[in-house]
N, C-alpha and C. Protein backbone atom coordinates (compact mmCIF):
# COMPACT_ATOMS: atom_id res chain seq x y z
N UNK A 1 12.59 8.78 -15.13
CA UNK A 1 12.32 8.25 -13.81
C UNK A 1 11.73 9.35 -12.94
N UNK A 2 10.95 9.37 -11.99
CA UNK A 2 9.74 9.95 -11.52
C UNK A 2 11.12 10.09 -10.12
N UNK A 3 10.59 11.41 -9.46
CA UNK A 3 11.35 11.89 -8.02
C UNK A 3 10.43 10.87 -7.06
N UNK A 4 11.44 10.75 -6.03
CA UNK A 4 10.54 9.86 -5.01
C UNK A 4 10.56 10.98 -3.88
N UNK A 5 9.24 10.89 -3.24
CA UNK A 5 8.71 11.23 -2.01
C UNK A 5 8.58 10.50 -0.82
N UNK A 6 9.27 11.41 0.69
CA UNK A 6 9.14 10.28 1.70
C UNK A 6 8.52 11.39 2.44
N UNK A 7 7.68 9.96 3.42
CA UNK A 7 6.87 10.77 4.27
C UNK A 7 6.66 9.71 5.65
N UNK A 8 6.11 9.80 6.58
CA UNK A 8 6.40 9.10 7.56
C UNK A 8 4.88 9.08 8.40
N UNK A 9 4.46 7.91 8.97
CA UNK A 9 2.79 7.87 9.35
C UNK A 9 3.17 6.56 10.37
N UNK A 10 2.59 7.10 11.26
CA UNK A 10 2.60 5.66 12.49
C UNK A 10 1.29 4.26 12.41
N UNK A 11 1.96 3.05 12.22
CA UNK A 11 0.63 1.81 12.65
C UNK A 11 0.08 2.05 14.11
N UNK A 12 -1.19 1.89 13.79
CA UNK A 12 -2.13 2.19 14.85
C UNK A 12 -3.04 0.86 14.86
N UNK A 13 -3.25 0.65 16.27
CA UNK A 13 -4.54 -0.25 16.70
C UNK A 13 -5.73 0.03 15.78
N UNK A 14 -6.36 -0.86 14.86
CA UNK A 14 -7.69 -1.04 14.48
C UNK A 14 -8.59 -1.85 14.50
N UNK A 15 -9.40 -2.11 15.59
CA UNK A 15 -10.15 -3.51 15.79
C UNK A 15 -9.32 -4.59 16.25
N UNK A 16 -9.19 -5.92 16.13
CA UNK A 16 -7.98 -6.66 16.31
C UNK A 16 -7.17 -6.67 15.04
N UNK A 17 -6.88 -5.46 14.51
CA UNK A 17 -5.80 -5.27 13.09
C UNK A 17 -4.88 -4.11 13.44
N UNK A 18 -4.46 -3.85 12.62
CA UNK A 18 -3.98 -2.29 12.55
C UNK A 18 -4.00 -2.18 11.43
N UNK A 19 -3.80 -0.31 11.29
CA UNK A 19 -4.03 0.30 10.45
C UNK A 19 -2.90 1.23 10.17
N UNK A 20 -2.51 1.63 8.98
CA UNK A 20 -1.89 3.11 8.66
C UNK A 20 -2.68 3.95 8.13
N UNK A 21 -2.61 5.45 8.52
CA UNK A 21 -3.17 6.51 7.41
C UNK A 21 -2.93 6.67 6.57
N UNK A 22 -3.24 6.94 5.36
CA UNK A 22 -2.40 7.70 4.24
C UNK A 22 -2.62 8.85 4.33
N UNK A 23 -1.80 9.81 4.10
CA UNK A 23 -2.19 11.24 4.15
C UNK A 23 -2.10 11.70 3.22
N UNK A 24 -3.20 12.69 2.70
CA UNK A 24 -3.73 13.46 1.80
C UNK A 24 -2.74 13.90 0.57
N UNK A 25 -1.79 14.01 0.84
CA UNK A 25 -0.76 14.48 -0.20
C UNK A 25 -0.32 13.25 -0.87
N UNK A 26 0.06 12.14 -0.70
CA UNK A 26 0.21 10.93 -0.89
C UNK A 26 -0.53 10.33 -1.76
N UNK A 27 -2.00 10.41 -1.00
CA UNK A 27 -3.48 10.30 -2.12
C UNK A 27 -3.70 10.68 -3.57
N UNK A 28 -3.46 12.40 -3.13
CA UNK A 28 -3.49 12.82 -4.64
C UNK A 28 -2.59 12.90 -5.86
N UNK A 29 -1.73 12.30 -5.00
CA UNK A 29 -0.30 12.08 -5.98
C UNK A 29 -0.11 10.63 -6.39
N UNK A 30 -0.64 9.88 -5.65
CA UNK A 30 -0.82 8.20 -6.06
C UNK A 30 -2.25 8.51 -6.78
N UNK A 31 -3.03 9.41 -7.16
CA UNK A 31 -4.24 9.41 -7.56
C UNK A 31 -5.20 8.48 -6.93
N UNK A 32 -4.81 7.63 -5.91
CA UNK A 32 -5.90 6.87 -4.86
C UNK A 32 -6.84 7.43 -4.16
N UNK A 33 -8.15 6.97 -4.36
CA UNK A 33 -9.59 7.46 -3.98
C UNK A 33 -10.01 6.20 -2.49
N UNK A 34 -11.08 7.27 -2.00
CA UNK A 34 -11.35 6.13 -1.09
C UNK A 34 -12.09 5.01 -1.97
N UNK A 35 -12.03 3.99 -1.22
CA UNK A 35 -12.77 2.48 -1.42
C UNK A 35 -11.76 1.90 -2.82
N UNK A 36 -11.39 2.68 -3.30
CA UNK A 36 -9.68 1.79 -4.06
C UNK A 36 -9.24 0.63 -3.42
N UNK A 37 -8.97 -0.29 -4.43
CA UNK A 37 -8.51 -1.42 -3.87
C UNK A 37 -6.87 -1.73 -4.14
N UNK A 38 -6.63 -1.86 -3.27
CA UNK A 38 -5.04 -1.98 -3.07
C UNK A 38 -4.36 -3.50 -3.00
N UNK A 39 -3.59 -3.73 -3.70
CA UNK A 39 -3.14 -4.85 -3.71
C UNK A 39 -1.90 -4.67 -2.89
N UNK A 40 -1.23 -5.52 -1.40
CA UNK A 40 -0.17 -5.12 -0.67
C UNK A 40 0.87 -6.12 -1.33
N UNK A 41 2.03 -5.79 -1.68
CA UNK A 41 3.35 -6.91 -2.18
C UNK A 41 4.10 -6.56 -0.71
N UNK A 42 4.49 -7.31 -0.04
CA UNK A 42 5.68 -7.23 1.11
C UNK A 42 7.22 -8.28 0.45
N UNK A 43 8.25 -7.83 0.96
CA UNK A 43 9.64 -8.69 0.48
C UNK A 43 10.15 -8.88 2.10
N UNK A 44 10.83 -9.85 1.68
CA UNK A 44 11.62 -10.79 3.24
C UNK A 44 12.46 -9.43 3.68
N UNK A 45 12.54 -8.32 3.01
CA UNK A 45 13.49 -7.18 3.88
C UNK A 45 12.61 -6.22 4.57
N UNK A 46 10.99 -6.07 4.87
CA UNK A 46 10.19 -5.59 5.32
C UNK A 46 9.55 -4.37 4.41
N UNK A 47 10.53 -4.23 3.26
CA UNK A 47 9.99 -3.31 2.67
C UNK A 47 7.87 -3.82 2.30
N UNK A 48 7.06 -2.75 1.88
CA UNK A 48 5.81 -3.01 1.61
C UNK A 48 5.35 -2.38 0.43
N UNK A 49 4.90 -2.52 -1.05
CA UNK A 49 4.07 -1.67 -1.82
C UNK A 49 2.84 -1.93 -1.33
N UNK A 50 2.00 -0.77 -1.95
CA UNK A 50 0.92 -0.86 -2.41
C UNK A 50 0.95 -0.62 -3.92
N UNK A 51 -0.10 -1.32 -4.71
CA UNK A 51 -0.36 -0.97 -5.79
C UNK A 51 -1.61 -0.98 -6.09
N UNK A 52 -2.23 0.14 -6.62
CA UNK A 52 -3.72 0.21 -7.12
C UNK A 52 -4.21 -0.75 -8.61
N UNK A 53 -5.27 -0.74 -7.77
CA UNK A 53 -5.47 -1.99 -9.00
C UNK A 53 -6.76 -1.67 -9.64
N UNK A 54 -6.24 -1.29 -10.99
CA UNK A 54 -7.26 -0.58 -11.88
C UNK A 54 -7.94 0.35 -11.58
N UNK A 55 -9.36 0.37 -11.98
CA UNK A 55 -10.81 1.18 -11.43
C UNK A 55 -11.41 0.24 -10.55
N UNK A 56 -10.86 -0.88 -9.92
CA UNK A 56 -12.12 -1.46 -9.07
C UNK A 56 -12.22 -0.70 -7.97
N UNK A 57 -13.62 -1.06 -7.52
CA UNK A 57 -13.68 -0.07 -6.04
C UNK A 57 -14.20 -1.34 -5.38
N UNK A 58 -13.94 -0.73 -3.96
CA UNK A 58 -14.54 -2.11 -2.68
C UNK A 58 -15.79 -2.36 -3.09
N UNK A 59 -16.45 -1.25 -3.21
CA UNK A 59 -18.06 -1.73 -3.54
C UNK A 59 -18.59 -2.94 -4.53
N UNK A 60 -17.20 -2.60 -5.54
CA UNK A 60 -17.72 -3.48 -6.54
C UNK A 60 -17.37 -5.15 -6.47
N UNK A 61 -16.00 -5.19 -5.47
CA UNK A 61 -15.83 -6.71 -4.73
C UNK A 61 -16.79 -7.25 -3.86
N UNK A 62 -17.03 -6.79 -2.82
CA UNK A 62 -17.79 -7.23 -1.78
C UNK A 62 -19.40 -6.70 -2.20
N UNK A 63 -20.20 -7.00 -1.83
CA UNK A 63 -22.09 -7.14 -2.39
C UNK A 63 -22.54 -7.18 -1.16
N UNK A 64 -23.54 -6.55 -1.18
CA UNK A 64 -24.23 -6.50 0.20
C UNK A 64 -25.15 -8.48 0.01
N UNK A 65 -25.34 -8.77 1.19
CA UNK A 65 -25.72 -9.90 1.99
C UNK A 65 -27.30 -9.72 1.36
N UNK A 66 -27.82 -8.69 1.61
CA UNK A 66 -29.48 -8.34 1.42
C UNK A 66 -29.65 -7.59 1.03
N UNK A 67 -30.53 -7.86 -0.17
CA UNK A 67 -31.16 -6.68 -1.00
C UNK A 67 -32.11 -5.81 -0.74
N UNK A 68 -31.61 -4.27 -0.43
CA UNK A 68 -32.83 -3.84 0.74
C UNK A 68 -33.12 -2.96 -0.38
N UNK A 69 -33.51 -2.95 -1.65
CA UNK A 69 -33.82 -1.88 -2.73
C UNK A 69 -34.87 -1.77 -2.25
N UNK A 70 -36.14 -0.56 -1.91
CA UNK A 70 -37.99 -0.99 -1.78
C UNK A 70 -38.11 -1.14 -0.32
N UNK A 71 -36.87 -1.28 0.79
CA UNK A 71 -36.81 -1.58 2.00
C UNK A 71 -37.14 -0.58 2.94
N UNK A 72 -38.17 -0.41 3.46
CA UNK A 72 -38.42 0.91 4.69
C UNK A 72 -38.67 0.31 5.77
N UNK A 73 -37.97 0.71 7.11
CA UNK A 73 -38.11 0.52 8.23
C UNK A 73 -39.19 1.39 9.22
N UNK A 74 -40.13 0.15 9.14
CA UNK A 74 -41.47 0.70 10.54
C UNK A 74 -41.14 0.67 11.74
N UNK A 75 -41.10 1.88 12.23
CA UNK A 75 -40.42 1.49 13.99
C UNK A 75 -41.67 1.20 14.60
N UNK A 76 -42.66 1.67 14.74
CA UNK A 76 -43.80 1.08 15.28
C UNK A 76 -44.34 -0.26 14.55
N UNK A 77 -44.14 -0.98 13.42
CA UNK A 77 -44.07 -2.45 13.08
C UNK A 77 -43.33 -3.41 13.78
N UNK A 78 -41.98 -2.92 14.41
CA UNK A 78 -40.93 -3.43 14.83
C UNK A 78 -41.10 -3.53 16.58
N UNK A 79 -41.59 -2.35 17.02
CA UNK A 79 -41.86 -2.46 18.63
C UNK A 79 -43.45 -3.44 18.76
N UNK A 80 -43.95 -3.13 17.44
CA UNK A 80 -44.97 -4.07 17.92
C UNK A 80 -44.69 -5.81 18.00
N UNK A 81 -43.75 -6.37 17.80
CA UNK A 81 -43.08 -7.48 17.58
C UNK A 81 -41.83 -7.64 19.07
């Protein structure tokens, strides 16, 4: 059985959400990268996991809307309009 680590981080206002930090020590010890996707489990006693889920990354869930591969922006095309 693995030692447990406690550490303590305040919810903060984010947009109309909130947010927690994770802090850096936490990260490299959960081996969590940014854009990791986290699956949240909560129980009726408030406790919360996270659990990482696999190798997916955000990038690879969500797709951009428009394919701007070949895409350059003319600012003088654009003021002329």
């Amino acid at each position: 059985m693995s030692a447990t680590t406690r550490r303590q981080t305040a919810v903060k206002q984010w947009g109309n959400s909130a947010g927690v930090r994770i802090p850096r020590e936490v990260l490299e010890e959960s081996k969590i990268k940014l854009d990791d996707v986290l699956e949240i489990v909560t129980a009726s006693n408030g406790t919360i996991i996270l659990k990482k889920q696999g190798q997916k990354k955000f990038s690879d869930i969500v797709k951009p809307l428009v394919d701007t591969r070949g895409w350059k922006f003319d600012r003088e095309d654009a003021n002329e309009r």
